[in-house]
N, C-alpha and C. Protein backbone atom coordinates (compact mmCIF):
# COMPACT_ATOMS: atom_id res chain seq x y z
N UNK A 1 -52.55 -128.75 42.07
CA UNK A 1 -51.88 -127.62 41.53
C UNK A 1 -51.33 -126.72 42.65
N UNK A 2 -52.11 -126.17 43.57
CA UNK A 2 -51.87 -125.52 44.38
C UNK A 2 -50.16 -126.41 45.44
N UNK A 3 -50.72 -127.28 45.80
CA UNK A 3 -49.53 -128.78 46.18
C UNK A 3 -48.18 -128.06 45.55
N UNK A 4 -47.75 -128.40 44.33
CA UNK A 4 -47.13 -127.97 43.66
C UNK A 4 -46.30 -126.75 43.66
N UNK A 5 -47.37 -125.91 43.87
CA UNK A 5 -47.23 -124.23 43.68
C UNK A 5 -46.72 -123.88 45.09
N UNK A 6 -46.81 -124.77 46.08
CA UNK A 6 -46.66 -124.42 47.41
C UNK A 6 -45.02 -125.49 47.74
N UNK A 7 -45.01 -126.48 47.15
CA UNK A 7 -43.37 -126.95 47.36
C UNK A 7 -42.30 -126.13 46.39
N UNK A 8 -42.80 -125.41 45.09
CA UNK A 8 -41.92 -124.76 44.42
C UNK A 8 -41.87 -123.30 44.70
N UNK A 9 -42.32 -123.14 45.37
CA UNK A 9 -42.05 -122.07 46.46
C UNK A 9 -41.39 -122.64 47.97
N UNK A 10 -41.40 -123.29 48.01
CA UNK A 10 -40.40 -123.92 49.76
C UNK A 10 -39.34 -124.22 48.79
N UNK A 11 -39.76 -124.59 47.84
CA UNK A 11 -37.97 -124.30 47.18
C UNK A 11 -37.41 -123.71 47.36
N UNK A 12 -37.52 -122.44 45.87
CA UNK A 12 -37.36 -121.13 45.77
C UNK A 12 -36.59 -121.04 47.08
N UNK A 13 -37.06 -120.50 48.74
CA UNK A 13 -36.95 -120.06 49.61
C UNK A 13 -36.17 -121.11 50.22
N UNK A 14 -36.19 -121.69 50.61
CA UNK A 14 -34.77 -123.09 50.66
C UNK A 14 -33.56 -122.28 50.58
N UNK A 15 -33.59 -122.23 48.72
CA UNK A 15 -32.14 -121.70 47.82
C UNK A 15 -31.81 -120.50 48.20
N UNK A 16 -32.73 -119.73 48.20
CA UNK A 16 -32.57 -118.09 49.07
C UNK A 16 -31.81 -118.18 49.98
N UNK A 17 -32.24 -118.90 51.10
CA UNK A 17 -31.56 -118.93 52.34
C UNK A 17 -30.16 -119.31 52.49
N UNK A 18 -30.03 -120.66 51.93
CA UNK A 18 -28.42 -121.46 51.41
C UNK A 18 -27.96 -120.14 51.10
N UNK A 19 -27.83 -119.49 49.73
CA UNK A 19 -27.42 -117.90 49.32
C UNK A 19 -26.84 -117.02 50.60
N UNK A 20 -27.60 -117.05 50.90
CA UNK A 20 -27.83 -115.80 52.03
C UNK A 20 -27.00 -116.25 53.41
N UNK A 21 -27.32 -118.14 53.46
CA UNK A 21 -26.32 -118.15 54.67
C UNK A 21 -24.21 -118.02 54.71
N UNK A 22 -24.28 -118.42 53.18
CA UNK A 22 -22.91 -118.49 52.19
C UNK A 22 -22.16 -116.90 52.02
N UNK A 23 -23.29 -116.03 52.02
CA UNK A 23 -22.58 -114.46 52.06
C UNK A 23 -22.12 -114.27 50.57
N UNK A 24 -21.76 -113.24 50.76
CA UNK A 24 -21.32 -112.44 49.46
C UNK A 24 -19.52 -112.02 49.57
N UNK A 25 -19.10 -112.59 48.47
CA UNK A 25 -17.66 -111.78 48.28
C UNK A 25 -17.57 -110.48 48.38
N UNK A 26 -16.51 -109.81 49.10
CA UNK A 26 -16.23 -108.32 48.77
C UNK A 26 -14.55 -108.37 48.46
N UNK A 27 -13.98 -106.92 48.44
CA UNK A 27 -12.95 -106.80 48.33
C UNK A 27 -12.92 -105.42 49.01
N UNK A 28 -11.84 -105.20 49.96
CA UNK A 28 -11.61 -103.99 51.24
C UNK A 28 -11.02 -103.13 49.92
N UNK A 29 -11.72 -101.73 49.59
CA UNK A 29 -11.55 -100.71 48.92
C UNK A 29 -10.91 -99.99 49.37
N UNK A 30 -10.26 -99.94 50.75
CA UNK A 30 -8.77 -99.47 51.29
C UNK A 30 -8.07 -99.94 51.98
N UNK A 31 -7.00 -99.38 51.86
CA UNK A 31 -6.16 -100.06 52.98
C UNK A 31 -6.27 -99.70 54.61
N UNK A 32 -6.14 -100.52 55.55
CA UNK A 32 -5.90 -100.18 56.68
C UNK A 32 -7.68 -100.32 57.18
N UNK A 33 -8.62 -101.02 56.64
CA UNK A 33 -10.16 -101.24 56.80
C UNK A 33 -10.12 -101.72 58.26
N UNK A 34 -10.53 -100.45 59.25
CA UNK A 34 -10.88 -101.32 60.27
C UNK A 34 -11.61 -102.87 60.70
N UNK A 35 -11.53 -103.60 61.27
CA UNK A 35 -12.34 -105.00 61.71
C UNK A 35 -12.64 -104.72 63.13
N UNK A 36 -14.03 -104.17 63.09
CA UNK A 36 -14.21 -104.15 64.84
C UNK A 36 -15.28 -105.13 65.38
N UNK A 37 -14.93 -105.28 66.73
CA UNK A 37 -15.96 -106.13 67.30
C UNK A 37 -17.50 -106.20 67.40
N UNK A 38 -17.63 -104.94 67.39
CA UNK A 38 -19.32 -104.73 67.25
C UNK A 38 -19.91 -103.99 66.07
N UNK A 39 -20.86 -104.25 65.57
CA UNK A 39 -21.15 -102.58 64.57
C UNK A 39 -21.73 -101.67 64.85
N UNK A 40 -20.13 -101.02 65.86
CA UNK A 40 -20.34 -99.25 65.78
C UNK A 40 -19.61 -98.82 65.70
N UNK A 41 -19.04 -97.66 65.61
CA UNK A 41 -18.03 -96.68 64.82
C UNK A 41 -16.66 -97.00 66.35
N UNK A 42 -17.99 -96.49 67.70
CA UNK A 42 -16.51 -96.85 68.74
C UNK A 42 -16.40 -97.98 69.30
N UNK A 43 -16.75 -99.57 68.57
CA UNK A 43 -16.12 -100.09 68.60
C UNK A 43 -15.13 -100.74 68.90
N UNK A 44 -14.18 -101.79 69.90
CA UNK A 44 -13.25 -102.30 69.74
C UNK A 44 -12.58 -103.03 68.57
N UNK A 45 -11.42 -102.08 68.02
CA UNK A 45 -10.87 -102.30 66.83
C UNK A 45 -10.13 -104.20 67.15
N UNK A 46 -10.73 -105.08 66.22
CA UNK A 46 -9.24 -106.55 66.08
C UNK A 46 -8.41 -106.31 65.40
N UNK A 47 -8.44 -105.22 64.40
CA UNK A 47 -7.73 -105.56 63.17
C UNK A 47 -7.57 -104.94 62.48
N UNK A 48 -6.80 -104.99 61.21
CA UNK A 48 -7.75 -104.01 59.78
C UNK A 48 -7.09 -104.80 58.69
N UNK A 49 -8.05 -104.55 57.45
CA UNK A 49 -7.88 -105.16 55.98
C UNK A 49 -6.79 -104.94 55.07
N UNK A 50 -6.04 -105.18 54.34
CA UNK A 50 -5.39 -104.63 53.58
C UNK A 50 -6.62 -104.77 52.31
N UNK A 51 -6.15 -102.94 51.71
CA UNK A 51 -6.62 -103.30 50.23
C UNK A 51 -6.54 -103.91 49.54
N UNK A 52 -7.62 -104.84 48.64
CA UNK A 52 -7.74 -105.72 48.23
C UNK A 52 -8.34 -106.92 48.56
N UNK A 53 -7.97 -107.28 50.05
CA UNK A 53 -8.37 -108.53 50.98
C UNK A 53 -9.67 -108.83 50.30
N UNK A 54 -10.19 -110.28 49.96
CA UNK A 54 -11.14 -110.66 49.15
C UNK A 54 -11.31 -112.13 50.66
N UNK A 55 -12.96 -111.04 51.16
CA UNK A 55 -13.65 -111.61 52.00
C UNK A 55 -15.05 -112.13 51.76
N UNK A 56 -15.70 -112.90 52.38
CA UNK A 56 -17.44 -113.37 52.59
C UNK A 56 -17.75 -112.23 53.67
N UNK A 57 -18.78 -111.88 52.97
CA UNK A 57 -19.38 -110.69 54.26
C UNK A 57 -20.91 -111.09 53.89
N UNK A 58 -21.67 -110.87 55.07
CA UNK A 58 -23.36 -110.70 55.39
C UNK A 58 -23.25 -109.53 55.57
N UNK A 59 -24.08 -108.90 55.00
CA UNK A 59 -24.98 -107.31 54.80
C UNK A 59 -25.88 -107.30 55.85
N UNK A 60 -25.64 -106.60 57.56
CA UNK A 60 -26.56 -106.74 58.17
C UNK A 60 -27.15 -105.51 58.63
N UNK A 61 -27.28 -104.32 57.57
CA UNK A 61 -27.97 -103.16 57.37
C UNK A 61 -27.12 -102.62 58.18
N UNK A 62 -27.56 -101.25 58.41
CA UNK A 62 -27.78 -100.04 59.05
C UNK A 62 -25.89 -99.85 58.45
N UNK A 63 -25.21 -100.24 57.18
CA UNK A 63 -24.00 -100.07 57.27
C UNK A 63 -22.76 -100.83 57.35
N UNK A 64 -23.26 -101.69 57.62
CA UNK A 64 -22.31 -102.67 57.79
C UNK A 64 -22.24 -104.29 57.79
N UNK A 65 -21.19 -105.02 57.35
CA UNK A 65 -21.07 -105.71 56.91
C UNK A 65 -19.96 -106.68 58.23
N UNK A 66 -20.89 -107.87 58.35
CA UNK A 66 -20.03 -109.02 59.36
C UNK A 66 -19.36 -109.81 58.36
N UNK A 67 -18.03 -110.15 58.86
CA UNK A 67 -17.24 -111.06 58.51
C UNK A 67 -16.66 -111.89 59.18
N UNK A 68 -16.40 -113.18 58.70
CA UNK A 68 -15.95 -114.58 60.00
C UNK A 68 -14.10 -114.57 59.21
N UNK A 69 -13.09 -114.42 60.03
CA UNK A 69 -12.05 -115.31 59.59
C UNK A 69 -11.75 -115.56 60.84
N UNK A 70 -11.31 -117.08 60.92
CA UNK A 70 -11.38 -118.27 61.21
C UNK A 70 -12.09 -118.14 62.19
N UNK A 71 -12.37 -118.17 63.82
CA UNK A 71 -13.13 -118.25 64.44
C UNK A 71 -13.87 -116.64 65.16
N UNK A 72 -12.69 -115.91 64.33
CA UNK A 72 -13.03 -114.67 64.52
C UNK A 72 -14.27 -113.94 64.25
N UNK A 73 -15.28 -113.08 64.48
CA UNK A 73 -16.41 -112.48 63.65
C UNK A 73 -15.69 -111.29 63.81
N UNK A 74 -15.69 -110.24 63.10
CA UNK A 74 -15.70 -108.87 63.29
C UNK A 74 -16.86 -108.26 61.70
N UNK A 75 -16.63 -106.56 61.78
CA UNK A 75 -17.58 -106.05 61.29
C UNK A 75 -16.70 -104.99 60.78
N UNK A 76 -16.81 -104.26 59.90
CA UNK A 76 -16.67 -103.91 58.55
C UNK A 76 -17.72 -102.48 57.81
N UNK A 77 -17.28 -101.03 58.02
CA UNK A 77 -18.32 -100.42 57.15
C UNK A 77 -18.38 -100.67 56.00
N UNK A 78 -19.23 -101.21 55.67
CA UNK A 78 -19.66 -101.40 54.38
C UNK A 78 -19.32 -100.75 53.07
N UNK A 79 -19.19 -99.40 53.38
CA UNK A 79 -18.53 -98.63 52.34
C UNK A 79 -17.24 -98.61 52.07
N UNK A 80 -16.45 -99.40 52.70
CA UNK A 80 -15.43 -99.29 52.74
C UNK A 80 -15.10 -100.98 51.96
N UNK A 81 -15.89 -101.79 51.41
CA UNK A 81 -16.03 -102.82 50.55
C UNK A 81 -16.30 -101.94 49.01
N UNK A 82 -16.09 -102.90 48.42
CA UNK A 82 -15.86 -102.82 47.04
C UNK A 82 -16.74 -104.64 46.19
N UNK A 83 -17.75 -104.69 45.79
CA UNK A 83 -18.23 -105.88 45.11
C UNK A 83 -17.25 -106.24 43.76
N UNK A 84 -16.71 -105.29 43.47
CA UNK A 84 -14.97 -105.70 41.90
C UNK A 84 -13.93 -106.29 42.88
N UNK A 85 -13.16 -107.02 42.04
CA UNK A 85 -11.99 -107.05 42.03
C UNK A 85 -11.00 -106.22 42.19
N UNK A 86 -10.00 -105.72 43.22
CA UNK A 86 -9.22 -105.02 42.38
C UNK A 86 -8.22 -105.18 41.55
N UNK A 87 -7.79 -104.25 40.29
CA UNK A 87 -6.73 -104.81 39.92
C UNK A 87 -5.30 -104.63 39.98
N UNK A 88 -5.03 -105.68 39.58
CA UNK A 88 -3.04 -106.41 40.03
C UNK A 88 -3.46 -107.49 40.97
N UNK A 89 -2.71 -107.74 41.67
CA UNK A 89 -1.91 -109.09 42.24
C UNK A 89 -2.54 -108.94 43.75
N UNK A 90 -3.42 -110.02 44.56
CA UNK A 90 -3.77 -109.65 45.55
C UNK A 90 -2.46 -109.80 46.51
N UNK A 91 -2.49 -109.13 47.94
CA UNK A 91 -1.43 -109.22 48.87
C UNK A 91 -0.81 -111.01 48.86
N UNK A 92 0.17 -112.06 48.34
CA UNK A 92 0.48 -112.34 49.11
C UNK A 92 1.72 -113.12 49.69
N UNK A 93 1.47 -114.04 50.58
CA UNK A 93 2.96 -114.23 51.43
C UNK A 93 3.46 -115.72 51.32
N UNK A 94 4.40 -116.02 51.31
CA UNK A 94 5.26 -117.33 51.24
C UNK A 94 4.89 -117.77 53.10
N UNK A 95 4.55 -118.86 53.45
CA UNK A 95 4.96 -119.90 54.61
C UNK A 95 6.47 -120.11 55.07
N UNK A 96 6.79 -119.24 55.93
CA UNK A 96 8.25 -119.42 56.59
C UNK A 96 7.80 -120.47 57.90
N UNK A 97 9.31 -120.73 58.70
CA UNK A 97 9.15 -121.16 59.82
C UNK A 97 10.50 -120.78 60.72
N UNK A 98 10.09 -119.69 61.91
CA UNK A 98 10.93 -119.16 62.25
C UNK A 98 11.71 -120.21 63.11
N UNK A 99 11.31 -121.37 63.34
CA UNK A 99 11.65 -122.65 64.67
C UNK A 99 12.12 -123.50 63.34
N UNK A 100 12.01 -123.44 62.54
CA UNK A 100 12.99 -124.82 61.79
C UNK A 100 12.15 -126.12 61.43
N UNK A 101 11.23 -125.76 61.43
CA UNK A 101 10.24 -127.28 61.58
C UNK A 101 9.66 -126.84 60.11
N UNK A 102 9.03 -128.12 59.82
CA UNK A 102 8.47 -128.32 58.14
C UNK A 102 7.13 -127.77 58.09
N UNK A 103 6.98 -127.12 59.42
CA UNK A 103 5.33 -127.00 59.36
C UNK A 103 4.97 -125.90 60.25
N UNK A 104 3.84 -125.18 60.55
CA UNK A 104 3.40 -124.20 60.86
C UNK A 104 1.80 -124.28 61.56
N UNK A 105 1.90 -123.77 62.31
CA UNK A 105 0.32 -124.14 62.74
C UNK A 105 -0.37 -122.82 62.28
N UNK A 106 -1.77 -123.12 61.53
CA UNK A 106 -2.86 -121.58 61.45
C UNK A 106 -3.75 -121.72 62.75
N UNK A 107 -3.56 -121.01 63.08
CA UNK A 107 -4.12 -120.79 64.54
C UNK A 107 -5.99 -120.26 63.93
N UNK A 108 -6.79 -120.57 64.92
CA UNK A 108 -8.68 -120.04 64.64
C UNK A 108 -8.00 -118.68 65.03
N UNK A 109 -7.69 -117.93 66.13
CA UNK A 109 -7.84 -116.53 66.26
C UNK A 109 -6.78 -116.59 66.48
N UNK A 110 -5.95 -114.93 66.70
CA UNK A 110 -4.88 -114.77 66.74
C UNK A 110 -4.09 -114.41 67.62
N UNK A 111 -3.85 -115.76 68.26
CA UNK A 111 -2.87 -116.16 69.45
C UNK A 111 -2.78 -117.10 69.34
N UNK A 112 -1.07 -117.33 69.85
CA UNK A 112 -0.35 -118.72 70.09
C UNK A 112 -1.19 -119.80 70.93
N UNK A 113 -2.13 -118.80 71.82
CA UNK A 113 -2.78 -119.99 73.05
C UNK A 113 -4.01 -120.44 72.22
N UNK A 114 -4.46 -120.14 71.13
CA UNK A 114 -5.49 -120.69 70.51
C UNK A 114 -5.66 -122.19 69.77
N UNK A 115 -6.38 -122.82 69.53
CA UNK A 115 -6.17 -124.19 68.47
C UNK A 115 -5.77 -123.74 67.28
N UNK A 116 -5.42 -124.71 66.91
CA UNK A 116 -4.90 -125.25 65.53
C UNK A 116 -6.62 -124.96 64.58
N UNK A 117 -6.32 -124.20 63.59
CA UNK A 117 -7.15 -124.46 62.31
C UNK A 117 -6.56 -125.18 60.78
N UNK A 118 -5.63 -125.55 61.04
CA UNK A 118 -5.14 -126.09 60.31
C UNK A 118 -3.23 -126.54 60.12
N UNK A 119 -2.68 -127.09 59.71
CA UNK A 119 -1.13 -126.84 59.77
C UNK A 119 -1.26 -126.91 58.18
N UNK A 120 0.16 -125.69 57.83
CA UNK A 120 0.66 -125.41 56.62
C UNK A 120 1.97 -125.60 56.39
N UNK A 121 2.45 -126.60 55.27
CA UNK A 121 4.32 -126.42 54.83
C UNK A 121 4.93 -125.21 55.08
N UNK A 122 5.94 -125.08 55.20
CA UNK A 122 6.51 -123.84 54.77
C UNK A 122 7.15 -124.13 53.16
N UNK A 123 6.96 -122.44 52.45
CA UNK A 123 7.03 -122.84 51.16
C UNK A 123 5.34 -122.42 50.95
N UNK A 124 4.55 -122.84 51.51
CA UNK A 124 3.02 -122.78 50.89
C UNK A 124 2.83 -121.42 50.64
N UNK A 125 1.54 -120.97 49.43
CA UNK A 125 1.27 -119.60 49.73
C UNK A 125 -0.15 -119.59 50.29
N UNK A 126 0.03 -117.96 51.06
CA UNK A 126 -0.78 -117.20 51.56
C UNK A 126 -1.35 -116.23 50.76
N UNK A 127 -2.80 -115.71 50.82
CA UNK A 127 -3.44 -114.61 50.87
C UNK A 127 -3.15 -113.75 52.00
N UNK A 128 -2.64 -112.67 52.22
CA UNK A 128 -2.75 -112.05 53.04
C UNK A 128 -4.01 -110.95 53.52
N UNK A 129 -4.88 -111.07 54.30
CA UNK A 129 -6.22 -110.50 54.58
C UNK A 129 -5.93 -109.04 55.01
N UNK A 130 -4.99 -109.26 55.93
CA UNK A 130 -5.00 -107.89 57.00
C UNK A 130 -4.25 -108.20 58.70
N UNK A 131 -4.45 -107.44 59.25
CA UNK A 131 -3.64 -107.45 60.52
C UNK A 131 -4.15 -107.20 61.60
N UNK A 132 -3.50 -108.31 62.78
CA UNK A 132 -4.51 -108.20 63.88
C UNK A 132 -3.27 -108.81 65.20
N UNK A 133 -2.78 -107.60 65.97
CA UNK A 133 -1.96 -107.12 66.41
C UNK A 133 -0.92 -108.01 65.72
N UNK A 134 -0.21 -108.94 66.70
CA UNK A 134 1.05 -109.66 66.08
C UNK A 134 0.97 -111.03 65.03
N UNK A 135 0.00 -110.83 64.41
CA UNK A 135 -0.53 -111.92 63.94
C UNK A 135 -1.54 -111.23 62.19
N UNK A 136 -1.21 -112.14 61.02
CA UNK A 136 -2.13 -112.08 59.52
C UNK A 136 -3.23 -112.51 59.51
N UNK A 137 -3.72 -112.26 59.45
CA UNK A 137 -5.30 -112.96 58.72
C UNK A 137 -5.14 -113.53 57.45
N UNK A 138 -5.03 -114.60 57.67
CA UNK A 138 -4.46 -115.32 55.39
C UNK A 138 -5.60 -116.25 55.61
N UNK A 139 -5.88 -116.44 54.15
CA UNK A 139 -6.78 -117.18 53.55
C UNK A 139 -5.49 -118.42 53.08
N UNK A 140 -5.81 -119.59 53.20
CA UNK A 140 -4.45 -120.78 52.69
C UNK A 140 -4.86 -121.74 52.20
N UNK A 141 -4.37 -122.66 51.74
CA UNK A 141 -4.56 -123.93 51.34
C UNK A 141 -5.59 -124.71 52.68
N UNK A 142 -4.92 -124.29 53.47
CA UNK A 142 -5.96 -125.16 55.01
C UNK A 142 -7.06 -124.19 55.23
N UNK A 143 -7.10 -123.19 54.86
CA UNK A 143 -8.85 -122.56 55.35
C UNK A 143 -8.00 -120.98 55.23
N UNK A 144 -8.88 -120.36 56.32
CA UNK A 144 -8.41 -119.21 56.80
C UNK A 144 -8.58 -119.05 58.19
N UNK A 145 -7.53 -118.42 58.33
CA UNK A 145 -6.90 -118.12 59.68
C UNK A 145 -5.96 -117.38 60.38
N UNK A 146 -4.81 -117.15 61.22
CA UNK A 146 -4.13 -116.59 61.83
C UNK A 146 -2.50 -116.98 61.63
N UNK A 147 -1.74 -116.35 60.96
CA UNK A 147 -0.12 -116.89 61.00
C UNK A 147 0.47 -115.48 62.05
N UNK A 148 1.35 -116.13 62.78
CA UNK A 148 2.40 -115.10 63.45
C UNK A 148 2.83 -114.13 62.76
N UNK A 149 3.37 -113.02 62.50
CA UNK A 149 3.80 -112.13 61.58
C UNK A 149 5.12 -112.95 60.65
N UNK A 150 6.27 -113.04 61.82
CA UNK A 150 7.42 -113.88 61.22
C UNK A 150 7.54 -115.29 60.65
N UNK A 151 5.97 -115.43 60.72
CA UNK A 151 5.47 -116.86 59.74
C UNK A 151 5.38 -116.53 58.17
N UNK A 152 5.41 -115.46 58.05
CA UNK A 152 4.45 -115.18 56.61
C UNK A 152 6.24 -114.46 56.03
N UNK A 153 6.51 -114.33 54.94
CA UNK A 153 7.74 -113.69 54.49
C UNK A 153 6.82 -113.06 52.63
């Protein structure tokens, strides 16, 4: 009995963890949501959210909330998430190609000198996340990742 009582509990706690390593959806409750490198207020800013942006975030107390797009981590006050939806139409963008080619590379972070996380048609759509200097944060058909600005229309 005890046998038993002691693997359905290494269960239980198993599934917890899976949960917990998967994160929780949010949605950026304003626009312009900073993404900084560390969690503290001064911070080096990457980025920021557009309202709406529908991210995975870990809750790692004291306030704040880590988030991964594509190889990126940044961090997030927490209050500045929203667990709803919001409503209407989230941000997003058509796949251009400013070079003429059928295809587009999503870059892991956001620079040209970075790898490939994926290649996208042009024509495909984007989520648009937020902004991080010359470069989107979109969620796509290939993952999420980094398009040039004049990639996205």
């Amino acid at each position: 009995m005890k046998k038993r009582m002691l693997s359905a509990l290494l269960l239980v706690l198993m599934l917890c963890c899976a949960a917990a390593a998967q994160g929780e959806t949010a949605y950026a409750a304003v626009s312009g949501l900073p993404v900084l490198r560390e969690a503290a207020a001064g911070a080096q800013k990457l980025g920021s959210l557009r309202a709406g942006a529908r991210v995975t975030v870990h809750y790692d107390g004291g306030g704040w909330a880590r988030l991964q797009l594509g190889e990126v981590t940044g961090y997030v006050e927490a209050d500045g998430l929203s667990a709803a939806a919001p409503a209407g139409e989230p941000s997003s963008g058509t796949v251009a190609s400013p070079y003429g080619t059928p295809t587009v590379v999503l870059r892991s972070r956001p620079s040209n000198s970075y790898g490939a996380a994926g290649v996208l048609e042009t024509g495909a759509q984007v989520r648009v996340l937020g902004e991080f200097g010359g470069f989107y944060g979109v969620d796509s058909p290939a993952g999420t990742g980094f398009l040039a600005k004049d990639e996205v229309k």
